[in-house]
N, C-alpha and C. Protein backbone atom coordinates (compact mmCIF):
# COMPACT_ATOMS: atom_id res chain seq x y z
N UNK A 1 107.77 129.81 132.19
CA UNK A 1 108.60 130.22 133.33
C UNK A 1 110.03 129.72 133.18
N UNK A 2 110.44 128.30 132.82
CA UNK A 2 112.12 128.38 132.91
C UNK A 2 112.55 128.87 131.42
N UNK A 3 111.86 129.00 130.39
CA UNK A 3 112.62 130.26 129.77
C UNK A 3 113.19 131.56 130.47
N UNK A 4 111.89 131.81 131.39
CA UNK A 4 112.72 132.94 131.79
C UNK A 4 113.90 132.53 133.07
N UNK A 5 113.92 131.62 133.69
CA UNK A 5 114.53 131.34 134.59
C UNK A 5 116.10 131.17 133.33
N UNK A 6 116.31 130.17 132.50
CA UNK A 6 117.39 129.86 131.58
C UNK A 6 117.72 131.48 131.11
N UNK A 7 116.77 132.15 130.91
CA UNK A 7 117.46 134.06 130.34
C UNK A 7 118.26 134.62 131.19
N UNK A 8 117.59 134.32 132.12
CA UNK A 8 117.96 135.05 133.55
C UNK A 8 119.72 134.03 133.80
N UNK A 9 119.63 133.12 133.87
CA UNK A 9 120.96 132.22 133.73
C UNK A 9 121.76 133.05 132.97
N UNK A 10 121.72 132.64 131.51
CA UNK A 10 122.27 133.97 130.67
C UNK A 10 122.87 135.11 130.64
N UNK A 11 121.69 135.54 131.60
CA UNK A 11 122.20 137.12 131.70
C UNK A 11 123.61 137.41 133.05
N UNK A 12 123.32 136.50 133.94
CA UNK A 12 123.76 136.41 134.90
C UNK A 12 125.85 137.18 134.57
N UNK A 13 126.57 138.01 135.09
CA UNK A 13 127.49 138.09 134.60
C UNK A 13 128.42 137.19 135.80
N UNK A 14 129.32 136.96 135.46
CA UNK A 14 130.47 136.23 135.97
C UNK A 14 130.53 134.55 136.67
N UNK A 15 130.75 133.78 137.61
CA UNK A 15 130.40 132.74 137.89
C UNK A 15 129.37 132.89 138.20
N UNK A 16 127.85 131.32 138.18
CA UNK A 16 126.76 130.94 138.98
C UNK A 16 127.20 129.38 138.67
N UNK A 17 126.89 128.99 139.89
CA UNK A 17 127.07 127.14 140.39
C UNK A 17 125.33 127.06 140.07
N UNK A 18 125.13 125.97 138.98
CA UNK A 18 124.11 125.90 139.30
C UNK A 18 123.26 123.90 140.04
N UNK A 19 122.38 123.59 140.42
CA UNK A 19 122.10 122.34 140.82
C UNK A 19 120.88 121.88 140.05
N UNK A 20 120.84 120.62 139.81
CA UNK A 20 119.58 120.07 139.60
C UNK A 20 119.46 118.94 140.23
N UNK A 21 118.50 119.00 140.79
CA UNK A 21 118.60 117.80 142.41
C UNK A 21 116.49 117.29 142.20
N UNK A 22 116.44 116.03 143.11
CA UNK A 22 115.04 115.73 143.05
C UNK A 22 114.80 115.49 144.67
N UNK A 23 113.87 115.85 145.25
CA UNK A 23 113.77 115.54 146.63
C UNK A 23 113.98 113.98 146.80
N UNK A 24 113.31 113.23 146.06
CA UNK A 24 113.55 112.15 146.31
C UNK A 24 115.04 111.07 146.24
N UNK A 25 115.69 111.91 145.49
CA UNK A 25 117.00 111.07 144.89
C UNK A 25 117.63 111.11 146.63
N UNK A 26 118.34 109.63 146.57
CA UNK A 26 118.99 109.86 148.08
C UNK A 26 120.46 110.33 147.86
N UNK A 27 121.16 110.43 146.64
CA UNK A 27 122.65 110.99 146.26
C UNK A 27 122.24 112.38 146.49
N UNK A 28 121.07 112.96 145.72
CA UNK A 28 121.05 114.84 145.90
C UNK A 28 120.72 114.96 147.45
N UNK A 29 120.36 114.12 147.97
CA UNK A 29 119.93 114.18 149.45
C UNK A 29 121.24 114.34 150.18
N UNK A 30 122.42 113.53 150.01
CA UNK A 30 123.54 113.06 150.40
C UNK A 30 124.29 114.38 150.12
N UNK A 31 124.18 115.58 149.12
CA UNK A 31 124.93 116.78 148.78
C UNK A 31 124.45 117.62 149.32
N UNK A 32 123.22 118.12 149.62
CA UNK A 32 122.43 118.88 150.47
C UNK A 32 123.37 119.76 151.20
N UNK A 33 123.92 118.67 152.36
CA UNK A 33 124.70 119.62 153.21
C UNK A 33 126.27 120.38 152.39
N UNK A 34 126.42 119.10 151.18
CA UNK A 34 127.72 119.86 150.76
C UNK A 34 127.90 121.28 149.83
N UNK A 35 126.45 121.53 149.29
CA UNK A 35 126.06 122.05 148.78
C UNK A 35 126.26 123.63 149.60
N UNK A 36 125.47 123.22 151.09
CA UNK A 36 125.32 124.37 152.08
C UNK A 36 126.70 124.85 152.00
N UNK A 37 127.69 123.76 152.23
CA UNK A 37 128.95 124.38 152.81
C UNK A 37 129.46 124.85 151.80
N UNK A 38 129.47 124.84 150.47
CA UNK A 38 129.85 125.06 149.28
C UNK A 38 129.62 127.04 149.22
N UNK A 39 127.98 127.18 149.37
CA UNK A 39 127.86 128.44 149.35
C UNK A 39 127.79 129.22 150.46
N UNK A 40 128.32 128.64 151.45
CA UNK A 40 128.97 129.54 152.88
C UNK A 40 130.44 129.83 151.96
N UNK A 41 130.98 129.32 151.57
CA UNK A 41 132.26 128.98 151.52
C UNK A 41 132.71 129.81 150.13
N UNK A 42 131.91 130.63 149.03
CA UNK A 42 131.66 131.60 148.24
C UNK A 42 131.22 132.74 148.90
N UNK A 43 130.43 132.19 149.81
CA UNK A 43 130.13 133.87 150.63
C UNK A 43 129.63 134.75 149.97
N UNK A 44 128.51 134.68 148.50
CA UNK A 44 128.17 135.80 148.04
C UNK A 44 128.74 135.88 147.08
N UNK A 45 129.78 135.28 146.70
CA UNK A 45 130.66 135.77 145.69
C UNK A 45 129.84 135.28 144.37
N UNK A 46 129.38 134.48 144.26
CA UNK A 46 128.57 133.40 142.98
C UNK A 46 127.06 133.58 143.19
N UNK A 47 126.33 133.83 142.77
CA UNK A 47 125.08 133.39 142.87
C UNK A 47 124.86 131.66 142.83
N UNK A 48 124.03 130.50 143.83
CA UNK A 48 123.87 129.52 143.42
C UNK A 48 122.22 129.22 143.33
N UNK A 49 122.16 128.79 142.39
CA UNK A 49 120.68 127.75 141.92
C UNK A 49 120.41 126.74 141.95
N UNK A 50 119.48 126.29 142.89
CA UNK A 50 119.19 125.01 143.24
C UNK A 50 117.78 124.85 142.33
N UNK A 51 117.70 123.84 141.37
CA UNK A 51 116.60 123.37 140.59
C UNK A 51 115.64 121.99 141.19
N UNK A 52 114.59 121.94 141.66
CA UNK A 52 114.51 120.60 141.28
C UNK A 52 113.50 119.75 140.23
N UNK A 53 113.96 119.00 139.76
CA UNK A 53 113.95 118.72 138.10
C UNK A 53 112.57 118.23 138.12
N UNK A 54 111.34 117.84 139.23
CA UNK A 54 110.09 117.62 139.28
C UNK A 54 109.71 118.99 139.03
N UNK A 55 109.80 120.24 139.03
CA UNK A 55 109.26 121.64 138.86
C UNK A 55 109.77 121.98 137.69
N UNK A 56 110.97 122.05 137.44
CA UNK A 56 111.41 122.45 136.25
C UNK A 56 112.14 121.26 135.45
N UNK A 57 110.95 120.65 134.72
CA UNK A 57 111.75 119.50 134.05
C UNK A 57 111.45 120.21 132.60
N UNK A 58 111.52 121.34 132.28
CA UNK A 58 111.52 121.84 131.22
C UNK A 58 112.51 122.92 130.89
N UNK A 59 113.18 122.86 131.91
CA UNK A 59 114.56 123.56 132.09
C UNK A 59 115.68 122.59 132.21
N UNK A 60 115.47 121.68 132.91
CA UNK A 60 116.56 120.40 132.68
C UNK A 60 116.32 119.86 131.52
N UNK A 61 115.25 119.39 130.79
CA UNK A 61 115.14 119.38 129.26
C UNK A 61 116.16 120.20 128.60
N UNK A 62 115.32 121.47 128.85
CA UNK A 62 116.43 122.33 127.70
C UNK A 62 118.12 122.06 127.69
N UNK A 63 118.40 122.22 129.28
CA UNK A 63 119.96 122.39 129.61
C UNK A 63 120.35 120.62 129.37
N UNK A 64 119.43 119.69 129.16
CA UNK A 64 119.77 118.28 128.49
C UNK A 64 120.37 117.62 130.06
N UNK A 65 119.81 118.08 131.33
CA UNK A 65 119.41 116.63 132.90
C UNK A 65 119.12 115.19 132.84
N UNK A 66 120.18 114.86 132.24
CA UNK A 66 119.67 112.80 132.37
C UNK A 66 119.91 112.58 133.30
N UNK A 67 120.81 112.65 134.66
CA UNK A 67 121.43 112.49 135.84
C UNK A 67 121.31 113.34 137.02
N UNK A 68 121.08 112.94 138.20
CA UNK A 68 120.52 113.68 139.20
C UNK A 68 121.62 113.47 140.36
N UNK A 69 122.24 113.92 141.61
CA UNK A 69 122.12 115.65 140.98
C UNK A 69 123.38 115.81 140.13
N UNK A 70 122.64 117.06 139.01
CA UNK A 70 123.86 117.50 138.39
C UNK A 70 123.94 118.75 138.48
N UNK A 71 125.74 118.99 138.65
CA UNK A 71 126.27 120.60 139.20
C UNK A 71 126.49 121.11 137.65
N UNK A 72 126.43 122.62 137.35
CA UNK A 72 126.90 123.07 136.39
C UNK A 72 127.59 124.71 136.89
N UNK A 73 128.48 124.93 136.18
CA UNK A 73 129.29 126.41 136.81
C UNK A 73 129.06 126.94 135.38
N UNK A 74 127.78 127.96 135.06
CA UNK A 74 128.09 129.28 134.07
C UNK A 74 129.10 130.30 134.48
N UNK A 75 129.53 130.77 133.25
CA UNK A 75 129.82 132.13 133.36
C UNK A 75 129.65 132.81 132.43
N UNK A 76 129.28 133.93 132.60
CA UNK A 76 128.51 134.89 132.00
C UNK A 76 127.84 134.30 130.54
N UNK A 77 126.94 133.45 131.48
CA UNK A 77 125.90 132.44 130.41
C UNK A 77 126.38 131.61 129.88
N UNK A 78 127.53 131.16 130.04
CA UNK A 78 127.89 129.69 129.42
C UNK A 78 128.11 129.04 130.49
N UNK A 79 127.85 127.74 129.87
CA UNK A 79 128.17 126.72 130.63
C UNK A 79 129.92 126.16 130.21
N UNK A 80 130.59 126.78 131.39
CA UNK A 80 131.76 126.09 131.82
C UNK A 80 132.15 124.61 132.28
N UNK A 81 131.32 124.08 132.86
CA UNK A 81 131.92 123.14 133.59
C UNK A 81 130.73 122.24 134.17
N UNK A 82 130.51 121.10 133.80
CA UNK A 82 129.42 119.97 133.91
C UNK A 82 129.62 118.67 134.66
N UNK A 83 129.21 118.18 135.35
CA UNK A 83 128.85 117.00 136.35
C UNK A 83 127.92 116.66 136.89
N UNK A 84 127.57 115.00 136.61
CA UNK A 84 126.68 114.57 137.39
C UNK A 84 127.01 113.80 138.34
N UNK A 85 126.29 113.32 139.55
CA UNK A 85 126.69 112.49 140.32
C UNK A 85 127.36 112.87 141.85
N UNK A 86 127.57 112.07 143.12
CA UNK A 86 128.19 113.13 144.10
C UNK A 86 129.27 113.34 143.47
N UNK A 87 130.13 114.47 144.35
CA UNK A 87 131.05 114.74 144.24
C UNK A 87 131.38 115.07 145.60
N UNK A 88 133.36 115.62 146.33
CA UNK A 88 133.48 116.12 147.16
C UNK A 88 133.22 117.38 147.27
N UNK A 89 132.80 118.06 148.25
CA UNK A 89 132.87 119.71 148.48
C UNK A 89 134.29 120.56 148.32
N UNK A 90 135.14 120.00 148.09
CA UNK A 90 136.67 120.82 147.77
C UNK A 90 136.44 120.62 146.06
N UNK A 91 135.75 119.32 145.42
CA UNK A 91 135.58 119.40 144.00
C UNK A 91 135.16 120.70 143.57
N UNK A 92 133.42 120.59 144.00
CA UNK A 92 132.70 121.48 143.82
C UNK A 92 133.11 122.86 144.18
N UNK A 93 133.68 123.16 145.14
CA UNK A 93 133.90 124.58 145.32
C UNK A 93 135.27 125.07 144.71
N UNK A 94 136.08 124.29 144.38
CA UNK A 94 137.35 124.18 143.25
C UNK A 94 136.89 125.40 141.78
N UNK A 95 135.84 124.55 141.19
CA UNK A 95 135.30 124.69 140.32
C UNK A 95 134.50 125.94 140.23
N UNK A 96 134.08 126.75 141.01
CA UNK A 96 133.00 127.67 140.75
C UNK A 96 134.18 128.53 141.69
N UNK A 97 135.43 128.45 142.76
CA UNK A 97 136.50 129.39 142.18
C UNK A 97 136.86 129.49 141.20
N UNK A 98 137.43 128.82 139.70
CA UNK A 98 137.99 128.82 138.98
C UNK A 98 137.51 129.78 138.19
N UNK A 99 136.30 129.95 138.20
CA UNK A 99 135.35 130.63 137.16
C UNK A 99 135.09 132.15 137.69
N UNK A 100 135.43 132.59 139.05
CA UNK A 100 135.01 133.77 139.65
C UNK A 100 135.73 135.02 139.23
């Protein structure tokens, strides 16, 4: 299954924000809401993916997840732009404009 989920990444054309978060981590807990406001605040424009790395730890494998949560901005299947750790919501949504 995250082969096909990572193809599907791939295929994806133009910006996707993507997340890898763990229910338990209290930092991905702490982005949650920034996250929300992040993709109000795209409005459709990006597709975003929220992972969490207990389900797909064979997709954070592949994409190489040592750090929780970590944001990544593809575009049209590459990976543009990488971070782990919080961040602000003007960071994050900076970033996945840049790429749109």
């Amino acid at each position: 299954m995250d082969k096909d989920v990572l193809n599907k990444l791939a295929a994806e054309k133009g910006a996707v924000l993507v997340e890898f978060y763990a229910t338990w981590c209290p930092h991905c807990r702490k982005m949650m809401p920034v996250v929300e406001d992040v993709k109000a605040l795209i409005d459709g424009r990006a597709p975003v993916y929220q992972f969490d790395v207990d389900k797909y730890q064979d997709l954070a494998d592949e994409l190489k997840v040592e750090t929780i949560p970590t944001f990544m901005v593809f575009k049209n299947g590459e990976v543009m732009w990488r971070v782990s750790g919080e961040l602000d919501g003007n960071t994050l949504y900076s970033k996945v404009e840049e790429y749109l």
